[in-house]
C-alpha atoms as a PDB file:
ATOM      1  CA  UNK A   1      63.050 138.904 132.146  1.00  0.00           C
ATOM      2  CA  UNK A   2      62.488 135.254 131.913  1.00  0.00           C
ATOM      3  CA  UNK A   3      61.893 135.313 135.993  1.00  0.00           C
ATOM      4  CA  UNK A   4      59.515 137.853 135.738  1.00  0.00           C
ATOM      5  CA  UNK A   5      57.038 136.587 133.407  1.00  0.00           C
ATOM      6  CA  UNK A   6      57.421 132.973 135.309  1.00  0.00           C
ATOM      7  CA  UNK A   7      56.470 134.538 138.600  1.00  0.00           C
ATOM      8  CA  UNK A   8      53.253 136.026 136.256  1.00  0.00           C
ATOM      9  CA  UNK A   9      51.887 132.544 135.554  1.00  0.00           C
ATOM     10  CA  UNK A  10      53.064 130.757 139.132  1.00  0.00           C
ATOM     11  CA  UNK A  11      50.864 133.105 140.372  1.00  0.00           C
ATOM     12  CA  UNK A  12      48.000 132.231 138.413  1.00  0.00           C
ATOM     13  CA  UNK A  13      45.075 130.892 139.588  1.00  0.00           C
ATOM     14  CA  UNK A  14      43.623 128.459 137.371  1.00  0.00           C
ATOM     15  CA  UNK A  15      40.315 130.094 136.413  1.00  0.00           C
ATOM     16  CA  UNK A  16      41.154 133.575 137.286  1.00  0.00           C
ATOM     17  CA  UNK A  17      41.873 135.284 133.989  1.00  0.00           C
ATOM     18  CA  UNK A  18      45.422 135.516 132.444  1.00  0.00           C
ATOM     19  CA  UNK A  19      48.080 137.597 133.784  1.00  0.00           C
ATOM     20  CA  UNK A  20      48.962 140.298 131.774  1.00  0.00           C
ATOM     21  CA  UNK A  21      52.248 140.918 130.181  1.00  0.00           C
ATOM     22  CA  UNK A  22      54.077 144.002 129.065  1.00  0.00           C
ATOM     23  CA  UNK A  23      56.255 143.401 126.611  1.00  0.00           C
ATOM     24  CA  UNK A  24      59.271 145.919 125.682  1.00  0.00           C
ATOM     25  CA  UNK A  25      59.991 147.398 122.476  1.00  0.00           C
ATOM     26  CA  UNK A  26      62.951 144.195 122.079  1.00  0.00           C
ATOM     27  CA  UNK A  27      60.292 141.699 122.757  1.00  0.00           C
ATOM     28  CA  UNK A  28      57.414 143.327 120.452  1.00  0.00           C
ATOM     29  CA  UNK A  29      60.654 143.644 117.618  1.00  0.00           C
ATOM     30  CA  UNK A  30      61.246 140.334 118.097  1.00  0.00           C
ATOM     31  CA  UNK A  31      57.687 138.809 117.670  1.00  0.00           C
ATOM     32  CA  UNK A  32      57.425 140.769 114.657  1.00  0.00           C
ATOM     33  CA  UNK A  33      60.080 139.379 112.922  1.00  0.00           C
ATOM     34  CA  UNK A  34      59.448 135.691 114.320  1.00  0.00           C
ATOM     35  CA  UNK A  35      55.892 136.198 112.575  1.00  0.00           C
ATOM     36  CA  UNK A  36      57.173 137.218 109.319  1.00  0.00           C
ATOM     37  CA  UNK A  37      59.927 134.786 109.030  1.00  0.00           C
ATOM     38  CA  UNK A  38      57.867 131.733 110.557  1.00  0.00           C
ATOM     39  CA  UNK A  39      54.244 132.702 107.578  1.00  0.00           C
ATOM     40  CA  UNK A  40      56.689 131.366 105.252  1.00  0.00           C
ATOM     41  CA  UNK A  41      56.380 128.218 106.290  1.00  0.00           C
ATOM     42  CA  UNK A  42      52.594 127.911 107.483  1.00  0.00           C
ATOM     43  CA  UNK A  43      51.821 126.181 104.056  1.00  0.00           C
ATOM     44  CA  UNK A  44      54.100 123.096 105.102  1.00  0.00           C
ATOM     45  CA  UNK A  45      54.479 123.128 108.376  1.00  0.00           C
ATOM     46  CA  UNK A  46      50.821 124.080 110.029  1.00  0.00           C
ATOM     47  CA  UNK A  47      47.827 122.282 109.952  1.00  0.00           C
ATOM     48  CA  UNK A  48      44.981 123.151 108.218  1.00  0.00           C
ATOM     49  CA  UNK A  49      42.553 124.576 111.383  1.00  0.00           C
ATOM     50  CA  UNK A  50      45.805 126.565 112.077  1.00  0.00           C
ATOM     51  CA  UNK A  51      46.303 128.004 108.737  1.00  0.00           C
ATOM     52  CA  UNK A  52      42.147 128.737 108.079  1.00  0.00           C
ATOM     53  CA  UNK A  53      42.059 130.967 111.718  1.00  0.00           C
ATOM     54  CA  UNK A  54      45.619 132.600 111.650  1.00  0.00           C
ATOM     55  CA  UNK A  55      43.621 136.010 110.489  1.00  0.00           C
ATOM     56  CA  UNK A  56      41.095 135.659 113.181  1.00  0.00           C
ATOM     57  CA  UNK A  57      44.008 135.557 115.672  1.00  0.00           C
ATOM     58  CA  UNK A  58      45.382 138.993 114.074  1.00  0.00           C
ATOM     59  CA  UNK A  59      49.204 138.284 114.066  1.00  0.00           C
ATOM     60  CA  UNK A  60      49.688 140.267 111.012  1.00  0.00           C
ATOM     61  CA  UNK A  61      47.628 142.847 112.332  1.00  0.00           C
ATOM     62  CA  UNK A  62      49.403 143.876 115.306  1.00  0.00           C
ATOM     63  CA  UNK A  63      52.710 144.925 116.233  1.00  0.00           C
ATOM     64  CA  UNK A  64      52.022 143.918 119.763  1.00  0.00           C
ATOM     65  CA  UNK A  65      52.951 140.406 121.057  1.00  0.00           C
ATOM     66  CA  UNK A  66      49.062 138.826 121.915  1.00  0.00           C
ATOM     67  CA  UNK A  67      48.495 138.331 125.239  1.00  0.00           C
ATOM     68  CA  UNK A  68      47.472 134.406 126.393  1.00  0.00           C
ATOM     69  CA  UNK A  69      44.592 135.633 127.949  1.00  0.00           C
ATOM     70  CA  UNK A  70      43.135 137.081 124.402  1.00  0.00           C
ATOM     71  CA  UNK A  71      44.069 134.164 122.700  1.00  0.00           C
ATOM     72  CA  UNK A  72      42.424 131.753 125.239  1.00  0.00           C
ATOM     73  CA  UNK A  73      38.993 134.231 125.052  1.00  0.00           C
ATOM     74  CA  UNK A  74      39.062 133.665 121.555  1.00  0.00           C
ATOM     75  CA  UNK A  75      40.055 129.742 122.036  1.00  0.00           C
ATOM     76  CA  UNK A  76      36.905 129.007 124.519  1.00  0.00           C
ATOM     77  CA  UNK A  77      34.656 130.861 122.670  1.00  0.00           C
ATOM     78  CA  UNK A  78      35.414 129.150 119.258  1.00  0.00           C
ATOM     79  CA  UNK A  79      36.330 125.551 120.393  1.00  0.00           C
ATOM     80  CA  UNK A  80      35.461 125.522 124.239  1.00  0.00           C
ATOM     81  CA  UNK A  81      39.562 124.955 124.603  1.00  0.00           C
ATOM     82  CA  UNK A  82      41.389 126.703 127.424  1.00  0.00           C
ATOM     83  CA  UNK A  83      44.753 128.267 127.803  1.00  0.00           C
ATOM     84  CA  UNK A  84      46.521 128.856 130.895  1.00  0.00           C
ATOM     85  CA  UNK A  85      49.789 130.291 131.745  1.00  0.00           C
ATOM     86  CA  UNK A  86      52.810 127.787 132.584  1.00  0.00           C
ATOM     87  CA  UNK A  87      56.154 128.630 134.177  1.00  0.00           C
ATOM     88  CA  UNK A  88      58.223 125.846 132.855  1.00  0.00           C
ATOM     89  CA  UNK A  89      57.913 122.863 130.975  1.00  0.00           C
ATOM     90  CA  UNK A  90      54.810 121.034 131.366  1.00  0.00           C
ATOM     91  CA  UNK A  91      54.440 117.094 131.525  1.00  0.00           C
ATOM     92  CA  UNK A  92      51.968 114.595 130.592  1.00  0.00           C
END
């Protein structure tokens, strides 16, 4: 599954939008539950401009894993900052 999501964003083209992914019913179970186990520790462990936008993202909201290309819409429009999808580790 791995391979087939990294062919997604090798294939991007930087400034074409975001490859869509579509996640199973094991992936979509397992964002849930990484979600409600990982709010627990927003209070400590997120910064502040992460914590005061997490609704405006929707994680709670959906039982669907968000797609990078929503989340880099709502990125540029709010702070201009762009997203793009990686296959592998990236380096400075």
């Amino acid at each position: 599954r791995r391979v087939e999501i990294s062919k997604l964003a090798k294939g991007h083209v930087a400034g074409e939008p975001c490859p869509y992914v579509e996640y199973n019913d094991d992936e979509r179970t397992t964002w849930q539950i990484s979600v409600e186990k990982l709010r627990d520790l927003f209070p400590t462990h997120a910064c502040k401009e992460f914590i005061q936008n997490y609704d405006l993202v929707g994680f709670d909201k959906s039982v669907e894993v968000p797609q990078l290309g929503d989340l880099h819409n709502l990125l540029q429009e709010r702070t201009g900052f762009a997203v793009r999808p990686t296959a592998g580790l990236l380096h400075p």
